[in-house]
Protein backbone atom coordinates (compact mmCIF):
# COMPACT_ATOMS: atom_id res chain seq x y z
CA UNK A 1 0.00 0.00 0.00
CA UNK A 2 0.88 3.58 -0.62
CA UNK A 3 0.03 6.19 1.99
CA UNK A 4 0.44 9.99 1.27
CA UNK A 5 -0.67 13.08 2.41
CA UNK A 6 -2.36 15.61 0.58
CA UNK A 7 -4.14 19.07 0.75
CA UNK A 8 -4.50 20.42 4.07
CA UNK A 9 -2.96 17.19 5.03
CA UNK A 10 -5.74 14.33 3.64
CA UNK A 11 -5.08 11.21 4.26
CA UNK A 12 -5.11 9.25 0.60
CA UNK A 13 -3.92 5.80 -0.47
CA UNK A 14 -2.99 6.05 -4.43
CA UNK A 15 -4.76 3.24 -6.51
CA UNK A 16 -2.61 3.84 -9.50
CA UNK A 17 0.42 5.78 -10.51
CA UNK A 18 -1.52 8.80 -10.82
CA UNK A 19 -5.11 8.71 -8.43
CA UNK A 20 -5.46 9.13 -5.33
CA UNK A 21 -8.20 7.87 -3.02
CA UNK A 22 -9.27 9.95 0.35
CA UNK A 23 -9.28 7.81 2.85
CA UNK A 24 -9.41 10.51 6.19
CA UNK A 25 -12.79 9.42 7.37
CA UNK A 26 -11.53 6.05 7.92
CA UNK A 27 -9.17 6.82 10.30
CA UNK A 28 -10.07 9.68 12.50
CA UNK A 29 -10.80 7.61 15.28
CA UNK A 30 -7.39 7.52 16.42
CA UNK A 31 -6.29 9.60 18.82
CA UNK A 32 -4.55 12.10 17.46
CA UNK A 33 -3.35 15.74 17.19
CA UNK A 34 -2.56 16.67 14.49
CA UNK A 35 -1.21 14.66 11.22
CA UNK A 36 2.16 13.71 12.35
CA UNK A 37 0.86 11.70 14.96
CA UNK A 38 -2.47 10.94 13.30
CA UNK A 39 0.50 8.76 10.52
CA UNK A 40 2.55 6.95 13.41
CA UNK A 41 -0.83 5.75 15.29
CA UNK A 42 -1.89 4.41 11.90
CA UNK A 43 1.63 2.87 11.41
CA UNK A 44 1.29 1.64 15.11
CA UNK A 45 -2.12 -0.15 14.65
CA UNK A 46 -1.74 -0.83 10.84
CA UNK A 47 -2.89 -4.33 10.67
CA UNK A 48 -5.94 -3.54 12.64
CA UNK A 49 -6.66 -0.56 10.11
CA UNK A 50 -5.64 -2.27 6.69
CA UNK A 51 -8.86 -3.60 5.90
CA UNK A 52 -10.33 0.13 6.18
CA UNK A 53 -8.26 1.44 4.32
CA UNK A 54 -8.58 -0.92 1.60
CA UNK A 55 -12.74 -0.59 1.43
CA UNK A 56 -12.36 2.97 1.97
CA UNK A 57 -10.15 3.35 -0.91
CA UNK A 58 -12.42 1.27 -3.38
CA UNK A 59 -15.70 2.87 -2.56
CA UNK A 60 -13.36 6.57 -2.83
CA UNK A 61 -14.17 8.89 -5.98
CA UNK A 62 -10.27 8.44 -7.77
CA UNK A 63 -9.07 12.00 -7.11
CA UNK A 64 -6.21 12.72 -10.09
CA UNK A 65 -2.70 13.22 -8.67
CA UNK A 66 -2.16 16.17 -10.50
CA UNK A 67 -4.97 17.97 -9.34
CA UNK A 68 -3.90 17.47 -5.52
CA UNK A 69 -0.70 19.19 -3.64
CA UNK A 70 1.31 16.22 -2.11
CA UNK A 71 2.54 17.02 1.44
CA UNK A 72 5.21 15.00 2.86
CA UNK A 73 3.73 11.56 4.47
CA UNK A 74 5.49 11.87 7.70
CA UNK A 75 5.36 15.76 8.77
CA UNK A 76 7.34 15.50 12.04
CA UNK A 77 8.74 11.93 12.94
CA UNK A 78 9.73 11.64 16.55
CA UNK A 79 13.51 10.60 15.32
CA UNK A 80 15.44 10.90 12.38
CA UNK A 81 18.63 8.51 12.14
CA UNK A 82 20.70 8.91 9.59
CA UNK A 83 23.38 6.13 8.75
CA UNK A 84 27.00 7.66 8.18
CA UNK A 85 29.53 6.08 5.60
CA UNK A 86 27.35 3.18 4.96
CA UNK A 87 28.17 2.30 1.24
CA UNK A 88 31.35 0.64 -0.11
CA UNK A 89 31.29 2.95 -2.60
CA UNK A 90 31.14 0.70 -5.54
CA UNK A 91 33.67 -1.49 -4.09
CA UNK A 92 36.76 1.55 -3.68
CA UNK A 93 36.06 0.91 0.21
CA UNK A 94 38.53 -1.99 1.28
CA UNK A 95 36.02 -2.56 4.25
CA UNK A 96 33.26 -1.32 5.87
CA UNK A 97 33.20 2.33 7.86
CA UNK A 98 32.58 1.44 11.73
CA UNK A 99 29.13 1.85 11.72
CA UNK A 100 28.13 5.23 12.84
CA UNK A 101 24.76 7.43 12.70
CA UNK A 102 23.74 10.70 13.57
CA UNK A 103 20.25 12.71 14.15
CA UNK A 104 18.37 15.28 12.43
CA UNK A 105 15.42 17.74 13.63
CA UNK A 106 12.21 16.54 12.62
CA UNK A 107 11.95 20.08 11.75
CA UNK A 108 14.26 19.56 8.62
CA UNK A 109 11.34 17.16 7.18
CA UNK A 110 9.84 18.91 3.63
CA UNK A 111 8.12 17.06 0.86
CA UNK A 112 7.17 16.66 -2.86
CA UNK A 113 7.60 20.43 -4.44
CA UNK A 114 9.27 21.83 -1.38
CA UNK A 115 12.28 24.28 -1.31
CA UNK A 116 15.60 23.40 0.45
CA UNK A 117 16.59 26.69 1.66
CA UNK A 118 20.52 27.11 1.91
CA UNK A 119 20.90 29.13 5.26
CA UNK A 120 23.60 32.23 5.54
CA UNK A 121 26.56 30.14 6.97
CA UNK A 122 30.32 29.94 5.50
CA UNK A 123 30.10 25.89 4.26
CA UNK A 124 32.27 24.48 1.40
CA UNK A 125 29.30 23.09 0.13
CA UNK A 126 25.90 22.36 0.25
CA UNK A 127 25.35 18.97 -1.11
CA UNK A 128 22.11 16.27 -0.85
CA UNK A 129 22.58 12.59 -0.82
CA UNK A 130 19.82 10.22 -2.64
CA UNK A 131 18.65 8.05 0.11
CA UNK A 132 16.55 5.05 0.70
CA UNK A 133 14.73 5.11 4.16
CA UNK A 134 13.30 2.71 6.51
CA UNK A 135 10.12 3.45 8.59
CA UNK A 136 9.40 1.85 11.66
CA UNK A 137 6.27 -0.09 12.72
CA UNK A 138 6.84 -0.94 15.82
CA UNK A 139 8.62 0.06 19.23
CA UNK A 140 12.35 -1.69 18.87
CA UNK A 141 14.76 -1.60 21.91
CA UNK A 142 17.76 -3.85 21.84
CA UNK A 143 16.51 -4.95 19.01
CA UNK A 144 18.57 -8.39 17.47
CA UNK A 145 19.49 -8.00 13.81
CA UNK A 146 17.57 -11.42 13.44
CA UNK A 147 14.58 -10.15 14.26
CA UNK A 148 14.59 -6.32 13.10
CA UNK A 149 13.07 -6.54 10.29
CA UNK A 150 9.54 -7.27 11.95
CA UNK A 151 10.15 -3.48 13.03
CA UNK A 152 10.36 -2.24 9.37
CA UNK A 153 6.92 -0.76 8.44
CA UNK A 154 7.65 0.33 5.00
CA UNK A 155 10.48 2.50 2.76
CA UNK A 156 10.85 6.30 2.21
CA UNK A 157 12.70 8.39 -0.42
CA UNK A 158 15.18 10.05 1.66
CA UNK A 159 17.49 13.37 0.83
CA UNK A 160 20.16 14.28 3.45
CA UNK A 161 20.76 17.61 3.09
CA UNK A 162 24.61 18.66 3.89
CA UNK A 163 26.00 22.05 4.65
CA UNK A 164 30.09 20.80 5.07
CA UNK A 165 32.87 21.99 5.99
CA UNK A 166 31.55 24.04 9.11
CA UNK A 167 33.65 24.71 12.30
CA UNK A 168 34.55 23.17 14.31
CA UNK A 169 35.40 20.53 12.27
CA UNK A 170 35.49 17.41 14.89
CA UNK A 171 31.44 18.73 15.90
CA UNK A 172 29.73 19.35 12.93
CA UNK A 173 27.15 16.98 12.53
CA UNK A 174 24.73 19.27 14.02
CA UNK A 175 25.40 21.94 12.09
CA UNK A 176 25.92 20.80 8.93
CA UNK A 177 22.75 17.88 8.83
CA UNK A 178 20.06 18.97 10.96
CA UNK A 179 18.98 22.95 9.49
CA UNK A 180 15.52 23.47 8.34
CA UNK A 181 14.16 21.82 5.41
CA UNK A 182 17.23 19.58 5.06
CA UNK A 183 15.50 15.94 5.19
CA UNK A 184 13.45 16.02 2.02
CA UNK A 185 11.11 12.96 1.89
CA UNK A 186 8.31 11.10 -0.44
CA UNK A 187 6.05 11.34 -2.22
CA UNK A 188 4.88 8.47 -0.58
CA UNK A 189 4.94 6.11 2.21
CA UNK A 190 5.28 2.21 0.40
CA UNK A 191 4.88 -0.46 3.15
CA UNK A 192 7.17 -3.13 3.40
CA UNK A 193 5.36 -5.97 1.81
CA UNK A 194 5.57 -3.69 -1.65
CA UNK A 195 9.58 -4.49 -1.57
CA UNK A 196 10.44 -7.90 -2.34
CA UNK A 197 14.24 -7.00 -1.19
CA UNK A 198 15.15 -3.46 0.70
CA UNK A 199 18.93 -4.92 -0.36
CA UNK A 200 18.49 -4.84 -4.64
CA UNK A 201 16.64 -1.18 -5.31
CA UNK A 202 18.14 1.12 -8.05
CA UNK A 203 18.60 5.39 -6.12
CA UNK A 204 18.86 7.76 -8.80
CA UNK A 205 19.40 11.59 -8.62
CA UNK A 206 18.34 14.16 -11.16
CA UNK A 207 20.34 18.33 -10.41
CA UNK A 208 17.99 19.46 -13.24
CA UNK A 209 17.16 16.35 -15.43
CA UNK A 210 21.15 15.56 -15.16
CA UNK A 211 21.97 12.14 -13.45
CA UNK A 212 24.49 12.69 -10.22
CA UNK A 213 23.72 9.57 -8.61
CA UNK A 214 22.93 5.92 -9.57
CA UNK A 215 23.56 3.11 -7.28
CA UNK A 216 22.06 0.29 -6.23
CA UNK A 217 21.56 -0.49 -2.35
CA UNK A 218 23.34 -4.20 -2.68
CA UNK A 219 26.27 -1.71 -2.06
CA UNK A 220 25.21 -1.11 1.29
CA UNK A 221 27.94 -2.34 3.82
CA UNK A 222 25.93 -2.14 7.17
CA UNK A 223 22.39 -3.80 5.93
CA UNK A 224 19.54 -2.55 7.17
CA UNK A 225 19.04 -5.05 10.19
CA UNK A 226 22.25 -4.12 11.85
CA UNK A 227 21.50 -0.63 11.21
CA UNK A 228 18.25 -1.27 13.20
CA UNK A 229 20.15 -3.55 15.94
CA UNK A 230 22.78 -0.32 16.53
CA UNK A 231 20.36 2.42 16.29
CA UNK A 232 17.72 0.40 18.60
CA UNK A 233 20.48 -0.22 21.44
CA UNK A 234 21.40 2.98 21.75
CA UNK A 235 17.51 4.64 22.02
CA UNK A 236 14.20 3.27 21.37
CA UNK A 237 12.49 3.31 17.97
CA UNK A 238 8.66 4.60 17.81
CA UNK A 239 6.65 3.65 15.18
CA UNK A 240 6.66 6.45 12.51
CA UNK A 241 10.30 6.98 13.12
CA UNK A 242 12.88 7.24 10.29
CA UNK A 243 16.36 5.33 9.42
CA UNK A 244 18.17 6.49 6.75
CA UNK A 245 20.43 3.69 5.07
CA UNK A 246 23.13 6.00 3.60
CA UNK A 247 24.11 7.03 0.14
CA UNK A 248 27.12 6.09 -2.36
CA UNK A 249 29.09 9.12 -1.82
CA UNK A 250 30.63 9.55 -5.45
CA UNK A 251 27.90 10.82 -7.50
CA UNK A 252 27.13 13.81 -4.69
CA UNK A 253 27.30 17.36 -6.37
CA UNK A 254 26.65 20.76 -5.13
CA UNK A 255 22.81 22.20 -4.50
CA UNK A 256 22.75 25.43 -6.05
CA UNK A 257 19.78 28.14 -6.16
CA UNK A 258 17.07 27.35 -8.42
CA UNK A 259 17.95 23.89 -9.06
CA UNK A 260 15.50 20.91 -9.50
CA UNK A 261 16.20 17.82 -7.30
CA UNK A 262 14.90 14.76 -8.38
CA UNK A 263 15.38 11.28 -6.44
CA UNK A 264 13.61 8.08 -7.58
CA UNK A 265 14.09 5.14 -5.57
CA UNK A 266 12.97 1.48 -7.00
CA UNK A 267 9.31 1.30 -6.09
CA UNK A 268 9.09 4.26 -4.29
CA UNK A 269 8.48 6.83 -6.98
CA UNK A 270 9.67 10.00 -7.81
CA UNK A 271 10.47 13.11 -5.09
CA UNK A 272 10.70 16.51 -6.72
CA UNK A 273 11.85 19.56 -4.37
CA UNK A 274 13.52 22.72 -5.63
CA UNK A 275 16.90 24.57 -3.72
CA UNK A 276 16.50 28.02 -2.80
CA UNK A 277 20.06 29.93 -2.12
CA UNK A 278 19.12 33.82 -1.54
CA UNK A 279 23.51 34.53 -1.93
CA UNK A 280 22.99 33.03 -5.02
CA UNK A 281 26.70 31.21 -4.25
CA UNK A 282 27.77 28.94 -7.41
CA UNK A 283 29.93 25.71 -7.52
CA UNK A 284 30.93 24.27 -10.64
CA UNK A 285 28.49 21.21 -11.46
CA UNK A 286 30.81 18.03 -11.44
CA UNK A 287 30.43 14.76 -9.05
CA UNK A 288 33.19 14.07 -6.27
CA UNK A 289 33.71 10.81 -8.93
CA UNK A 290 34.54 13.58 -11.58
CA UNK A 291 37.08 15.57 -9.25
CA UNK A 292 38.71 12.09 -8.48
CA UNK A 293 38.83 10.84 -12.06
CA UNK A 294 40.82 14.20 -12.80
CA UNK A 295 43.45 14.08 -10.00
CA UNK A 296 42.29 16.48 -7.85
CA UNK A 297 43.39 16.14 -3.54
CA UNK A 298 40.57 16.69 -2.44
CA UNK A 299 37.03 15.65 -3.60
CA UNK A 300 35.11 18.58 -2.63
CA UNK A 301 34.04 21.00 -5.17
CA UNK A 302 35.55 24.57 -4.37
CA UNK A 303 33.07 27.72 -4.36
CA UNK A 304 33.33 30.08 -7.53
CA UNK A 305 31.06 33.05 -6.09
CA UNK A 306 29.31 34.47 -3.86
CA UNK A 307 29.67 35.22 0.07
CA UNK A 308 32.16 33.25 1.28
CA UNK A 309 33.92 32.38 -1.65
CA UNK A 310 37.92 31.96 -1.03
């Protein structure tokens, strides 16, 4: 099933790649809010509620997608893990990266046709990384990698939004992941039993209908059961709560002002969002890969104008 939010936050499961049906009245009796945790007390009681949903959305008039503004599906998830250095970069990593993770504000959540705004701050670079997410179903503490995938709920298209190169530079995760509109996600929720294999899903990114990033999620070194395991014994997972699996580092490219972001993840469709930079700062357009390829030291992209520019 595919759940999205749409409107002034409707509830709708899509019946086809392009209709969606309202499915809001089916649901309001659980306690809730506002949407945010109207979504993670569906995800919590899901089985109990799939059968609703499913008559609600065949006796539904088919509302057009293009006719409806798509929100994203989870406004304001309690966490937000992101996994760090979790691809073997098309095999140039001799091993895996110690596993390692880090948070971002649920306020950094946008969705479909949203605008990542690049704050005022002197980073290198602002760069987003093409993501496939997990969503939790259900609580997880301590969780066993044998058993964490009965805590996976469904999959999310994921962008990590990246302002590097801040000060100081051993406590920047903060800083450089968690600003405002930084976690782009959708356009839809897909639950789990739409993905035959989390482990074999094409990620593609579009910087204005030019491919940056294509890679395929076999290359991910810590799969996602450990990732739950580690994440789980350090704090408890809620349902509604997102884990971000990581991204092959060497397409990345710089976000620029006015750009169009696409990211299409196997089976999850397609997330649109645009960049917003009111310095109007420019980098030139080529992929770490490319800077590598040519010889460069390092694989960051250096900034051409604008405030801040060396």
């Amino acid at each position: 099933m595919k759940l999205a939010y749409f409107d002034e936050f409707r509830l709708g499961v899509l019946t086809s790649a392009d209709t969606v049906a309202d499915v809001s009245a089916a649901v309001q009796d659980i306690p809730h809010t506002g949407p945010h945790n109207l979504i993670s007390g569906l995800i919590e009681r899901f089985e109990a509620y799939r059968p609703r949903l499913q008559a609600a959305a065949a006796a539904a008039a088919l509302i057009p997608l293009a006719s409806v503004t798509l929100r994203p599906p989870l406004p304001k998830p309690g966490n937000i893990v992101c996994m760090a250095v979790n691809y073997m970069e098309d095999g140039t990593r001799s091993a895996p990266a110690p596993i390692n993770g880090f948070h971002k504000a649920p306020t950094a959540i946008i969705g479909p046709g949203d605008t990542m705004v690049l704050p005022d701050v002197p980073a290198t670079i602002f760069e987003g990384e093409a993501e496939m997410a997990v969503v939790i179903g259900k609580r997880a503490t301590r969780v066993p990698a044998a058993r964490a995938m009965d805590h996976v709920f469904g999959y999310i298209n994921f962008i990590d939004g990246s302002a590097r190169g801040l000060l100081p530079s051993g406590n920047s995760f903060f800083q450089m992941k968690s600003r405002d509109s930084f976690a782009p996600i959708g356009p839809y929720l897909v639950t789990a039993d739409e993905i035959a294999d989390p482990h074999a899903l094409q990620i593609r990114l579009w910087v204005n209908g030019v491919l940056k990033q294509d890679f395929n999620t076999s290359d991910m070194a810590h799969k996602i059961p450990r990732c739950i395991e580690w994440a789980s014994s350090i704090h408890t997972l809620e349902p509604g709560d997102i884990l971000a699996t990581g991204t092959n580092h060497r397409g990345l490219s710089s976000f620029q002002d006015g750009d169009l972001i696409e990211l299409e993840t196997q089976g999850l469709g397609r997330l649109s969002i645009r960049v917003r930079d009111d310095l109007k700062r420019t980098w030139a357009r080529e992929t770490r890969l490319d800077r590598q390829q040519a010889g460069h030291a390092s694989d960051i992209t250096p900034q051409l104008t604008g405030k801040y520019a060396p």
